[in-house]
C-alpha atoms as a PDB file:
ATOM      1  CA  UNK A   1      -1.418  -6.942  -6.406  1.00  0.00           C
ATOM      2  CA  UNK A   2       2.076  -6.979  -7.570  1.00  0.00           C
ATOM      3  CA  UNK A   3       0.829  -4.551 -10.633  1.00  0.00           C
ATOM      4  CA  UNK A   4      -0.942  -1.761  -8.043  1.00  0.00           C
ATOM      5  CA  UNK A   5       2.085  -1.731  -5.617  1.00  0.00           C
ATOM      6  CA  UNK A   6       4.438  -0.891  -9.111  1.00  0.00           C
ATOM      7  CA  UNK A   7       1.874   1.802 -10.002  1.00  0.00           C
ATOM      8  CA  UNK A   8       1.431   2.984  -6.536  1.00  0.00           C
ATOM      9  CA  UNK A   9       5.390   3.706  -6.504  1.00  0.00           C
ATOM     10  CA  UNK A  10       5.684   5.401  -9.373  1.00  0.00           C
ATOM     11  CA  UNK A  11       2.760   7.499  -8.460  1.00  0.00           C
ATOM     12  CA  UNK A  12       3.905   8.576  -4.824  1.00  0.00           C
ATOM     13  CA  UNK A  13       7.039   6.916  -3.439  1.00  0.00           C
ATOM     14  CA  UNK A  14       9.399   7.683  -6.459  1.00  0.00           C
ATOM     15  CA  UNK A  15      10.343  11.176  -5.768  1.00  0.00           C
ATOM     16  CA  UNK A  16      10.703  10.417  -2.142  1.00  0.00           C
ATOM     17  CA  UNK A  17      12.933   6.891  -3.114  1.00  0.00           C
ATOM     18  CA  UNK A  18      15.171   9.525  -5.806  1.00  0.00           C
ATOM     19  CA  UNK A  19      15.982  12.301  -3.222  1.00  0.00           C
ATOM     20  CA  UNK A  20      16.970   9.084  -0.789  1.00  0.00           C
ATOM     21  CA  UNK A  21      18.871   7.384  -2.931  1.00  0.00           C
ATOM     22  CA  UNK A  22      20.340  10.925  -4.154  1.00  0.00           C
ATOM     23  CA  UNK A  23      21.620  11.262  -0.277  1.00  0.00           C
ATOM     24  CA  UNK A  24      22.773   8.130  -0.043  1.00  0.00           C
ATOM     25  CA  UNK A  25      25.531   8.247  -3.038  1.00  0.00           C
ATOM     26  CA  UNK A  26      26.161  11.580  -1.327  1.00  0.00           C
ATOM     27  CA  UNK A  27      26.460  10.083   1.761  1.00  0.00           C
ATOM     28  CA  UNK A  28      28.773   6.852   0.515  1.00  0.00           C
ATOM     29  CA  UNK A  29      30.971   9.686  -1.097  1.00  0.00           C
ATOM     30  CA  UNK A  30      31.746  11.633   1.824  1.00  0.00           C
ATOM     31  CA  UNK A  31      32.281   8.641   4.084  1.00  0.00           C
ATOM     32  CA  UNK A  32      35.394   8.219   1.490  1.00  0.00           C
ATOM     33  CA  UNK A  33      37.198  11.511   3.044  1.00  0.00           C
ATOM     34  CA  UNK A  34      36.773  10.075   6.535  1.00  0.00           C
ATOM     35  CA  UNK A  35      39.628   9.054   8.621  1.00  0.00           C
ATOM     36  CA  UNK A  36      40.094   5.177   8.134  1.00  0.00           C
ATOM     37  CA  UNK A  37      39.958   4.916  12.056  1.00  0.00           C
ATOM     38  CA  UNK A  38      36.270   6.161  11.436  1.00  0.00           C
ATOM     39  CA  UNK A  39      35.369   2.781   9.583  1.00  0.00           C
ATOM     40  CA  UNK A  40      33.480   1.137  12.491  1.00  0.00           C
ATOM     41  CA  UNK A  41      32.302   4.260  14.038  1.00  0.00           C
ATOM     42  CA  UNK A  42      30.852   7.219  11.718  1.00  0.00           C
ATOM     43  CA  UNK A  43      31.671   5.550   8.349  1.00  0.00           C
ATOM     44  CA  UNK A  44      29.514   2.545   9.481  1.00  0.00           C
ATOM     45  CA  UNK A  45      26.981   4.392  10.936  1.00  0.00           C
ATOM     46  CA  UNK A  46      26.511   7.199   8.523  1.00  0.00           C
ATOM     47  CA  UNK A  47      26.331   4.025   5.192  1.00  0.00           C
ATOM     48  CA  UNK A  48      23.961   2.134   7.617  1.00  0.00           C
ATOM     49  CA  UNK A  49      21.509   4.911   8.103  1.00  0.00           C
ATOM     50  CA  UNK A  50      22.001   6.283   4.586  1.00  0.00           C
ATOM     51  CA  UNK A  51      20.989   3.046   2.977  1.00  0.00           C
ATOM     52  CA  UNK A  52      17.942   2.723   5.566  1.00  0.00           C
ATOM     53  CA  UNK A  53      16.124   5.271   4.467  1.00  0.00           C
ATOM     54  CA  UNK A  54      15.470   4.044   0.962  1.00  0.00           C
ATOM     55  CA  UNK A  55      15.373   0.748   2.130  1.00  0.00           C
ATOM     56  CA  UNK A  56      12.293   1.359   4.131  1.00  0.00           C
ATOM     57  CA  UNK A  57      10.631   3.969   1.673  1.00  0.00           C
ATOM     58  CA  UNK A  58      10.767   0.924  -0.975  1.00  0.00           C
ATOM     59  CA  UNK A  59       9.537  -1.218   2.215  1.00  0.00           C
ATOM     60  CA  UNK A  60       6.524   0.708   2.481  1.00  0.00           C
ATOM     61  CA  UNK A  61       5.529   0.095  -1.095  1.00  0.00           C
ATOM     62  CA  UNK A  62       5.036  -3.656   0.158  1.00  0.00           C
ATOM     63  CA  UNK A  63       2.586  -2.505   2.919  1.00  0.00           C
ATOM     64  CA  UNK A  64      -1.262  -2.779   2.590  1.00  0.00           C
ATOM     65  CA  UNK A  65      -2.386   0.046   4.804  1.00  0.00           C
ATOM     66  CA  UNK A  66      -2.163   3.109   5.162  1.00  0.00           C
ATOM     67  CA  UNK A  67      -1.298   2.358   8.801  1.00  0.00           C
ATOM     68  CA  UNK A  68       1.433   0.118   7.703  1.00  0.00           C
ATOM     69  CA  UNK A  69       2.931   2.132   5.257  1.00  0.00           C
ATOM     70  CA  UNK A  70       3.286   5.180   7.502  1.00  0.00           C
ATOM     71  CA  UNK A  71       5.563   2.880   9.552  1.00  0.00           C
ATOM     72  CA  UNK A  72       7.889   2.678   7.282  1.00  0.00           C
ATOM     73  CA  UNK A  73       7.438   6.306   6.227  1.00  0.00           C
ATOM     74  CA  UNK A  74       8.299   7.018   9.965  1.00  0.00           C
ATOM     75  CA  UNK A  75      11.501   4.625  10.066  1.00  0.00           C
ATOM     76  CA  UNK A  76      12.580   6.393   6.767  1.00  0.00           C
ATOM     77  CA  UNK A  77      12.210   9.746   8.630  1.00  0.00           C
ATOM     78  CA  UNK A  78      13.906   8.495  11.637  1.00  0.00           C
ATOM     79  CA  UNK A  79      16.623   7.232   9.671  1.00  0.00           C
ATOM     80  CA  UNK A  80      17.236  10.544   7.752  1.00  0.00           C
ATOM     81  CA  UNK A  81      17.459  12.278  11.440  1.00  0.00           C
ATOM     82  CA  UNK A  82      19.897   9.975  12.535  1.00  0.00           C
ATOM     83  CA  UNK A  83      22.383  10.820   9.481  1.00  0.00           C
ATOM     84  CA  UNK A  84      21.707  14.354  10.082  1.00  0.00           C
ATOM     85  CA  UNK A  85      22.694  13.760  13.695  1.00  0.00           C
ATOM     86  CA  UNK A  86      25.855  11.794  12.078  1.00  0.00           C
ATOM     87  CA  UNK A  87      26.876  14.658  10.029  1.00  0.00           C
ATOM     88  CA  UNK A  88      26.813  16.868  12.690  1.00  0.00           C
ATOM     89  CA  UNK A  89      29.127  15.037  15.066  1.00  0.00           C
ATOM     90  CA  UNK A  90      31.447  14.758  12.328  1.00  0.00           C
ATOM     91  CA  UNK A  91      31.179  18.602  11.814  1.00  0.00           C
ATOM     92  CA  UNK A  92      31.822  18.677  15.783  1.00  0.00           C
ATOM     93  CA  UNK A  93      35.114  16.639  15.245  1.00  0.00           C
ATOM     94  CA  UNK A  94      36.554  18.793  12.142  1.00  0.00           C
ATOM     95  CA  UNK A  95      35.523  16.213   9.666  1.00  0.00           C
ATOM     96  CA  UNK A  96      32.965  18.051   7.628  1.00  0.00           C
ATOM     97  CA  UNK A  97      32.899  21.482   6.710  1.00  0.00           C
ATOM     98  CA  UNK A  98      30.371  23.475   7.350  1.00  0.00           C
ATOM     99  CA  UNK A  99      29.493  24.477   3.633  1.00  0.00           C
ATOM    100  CA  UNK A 100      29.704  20.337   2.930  1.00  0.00           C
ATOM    101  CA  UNK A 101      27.173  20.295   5.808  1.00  0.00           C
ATOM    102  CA  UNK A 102      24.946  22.687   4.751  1.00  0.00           C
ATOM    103  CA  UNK A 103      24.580  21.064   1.462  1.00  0.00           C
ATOM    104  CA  UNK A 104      23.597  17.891   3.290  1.00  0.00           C
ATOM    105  CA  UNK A 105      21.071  19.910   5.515  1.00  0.00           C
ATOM    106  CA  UNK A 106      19.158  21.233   2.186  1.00  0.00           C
ATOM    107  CA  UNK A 107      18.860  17.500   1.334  1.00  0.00           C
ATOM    108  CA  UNK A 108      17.827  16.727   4.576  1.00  0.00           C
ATOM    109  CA  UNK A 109      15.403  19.175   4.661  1.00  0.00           C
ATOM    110  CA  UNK A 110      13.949  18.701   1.063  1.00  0.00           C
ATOM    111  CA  UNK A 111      13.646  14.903   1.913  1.00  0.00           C
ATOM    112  CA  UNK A 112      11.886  15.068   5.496  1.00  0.00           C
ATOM    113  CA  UNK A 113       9.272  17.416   4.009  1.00  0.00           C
ATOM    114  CA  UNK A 114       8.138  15.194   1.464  1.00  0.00           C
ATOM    115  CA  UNK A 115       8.210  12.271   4.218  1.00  0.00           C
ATOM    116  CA  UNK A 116       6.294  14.035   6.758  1.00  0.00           C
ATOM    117  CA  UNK A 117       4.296  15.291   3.884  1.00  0.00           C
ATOM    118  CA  UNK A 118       3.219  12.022   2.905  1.00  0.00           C
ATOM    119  CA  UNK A 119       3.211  10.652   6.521  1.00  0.00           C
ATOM    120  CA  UNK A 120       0.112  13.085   6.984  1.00  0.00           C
ATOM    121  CA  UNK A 121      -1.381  12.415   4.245  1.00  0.00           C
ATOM    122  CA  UNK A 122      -1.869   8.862   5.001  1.00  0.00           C
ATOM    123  CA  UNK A 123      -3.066   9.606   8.564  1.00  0.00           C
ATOM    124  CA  UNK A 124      -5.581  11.660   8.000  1.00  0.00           C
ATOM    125  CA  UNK A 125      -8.772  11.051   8.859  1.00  0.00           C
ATOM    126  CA  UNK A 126     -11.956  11.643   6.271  1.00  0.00           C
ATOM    127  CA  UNK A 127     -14.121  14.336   7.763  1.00  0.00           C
END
């Protein structure tokens, strides 16, 4: 089993893992340039949900169903919100600027299509 979850990976969740994983080193970079006073509040919270969403796209490779693994794919996508929500508080309190931002946001954007992309294709249904 070990063999068809590796292939299964490679095949479908790698580009979604890279452009993750791409965010989060983006991510861990700009929480660098934060006020230290941030490092319990956005700092934490932006690494935390950064690091979640590959976390749980790796998760879903471990899954059986299709069922299953769209859980994950939905955590993943929730996650990827959250940081965009993140990211715009900080923008709110002068922390990002909005070019900085906007790069994040074509990320963002390029990652939750190919989540909710693959979220729909494993729900549905054969005709």
């Amino acid at each position: 089993m070990f063999i068809i979850a590796i292939i299964y990976y490679l095949s479908i969740g790698y580009h979604q893992q890279a452009l993750s994983i791409e965010l989060g080193v983006s991510i861990y970079a700009f929480t660098k340039k934060l006020p230290t006073e941030e490092k319990f509040g956005l700092v934490f919270q932006l690494k935390r949900a950064s690091s979640s969403i590959s976390t749980n796209i790796s998760e879903d490779v471990s899954r059986f169903t299709d069922k299953e693994k769209s859980r994950f794919i939905e955590i993943s996508y929730g996650s990827t919100i959250e940081v965009l929500s993140h990211l715009l508080f900080a923008h709110a309190l002068g922390f990002i600027e909005e070019q900085e931002l906007n790069s994040f946001r074509l990320k963002i954007n390029e990652l939750t299509n190919k989540l909710n992309a693959f979220y729909i294709h494993l729900n549905k249904k054969d005709d």
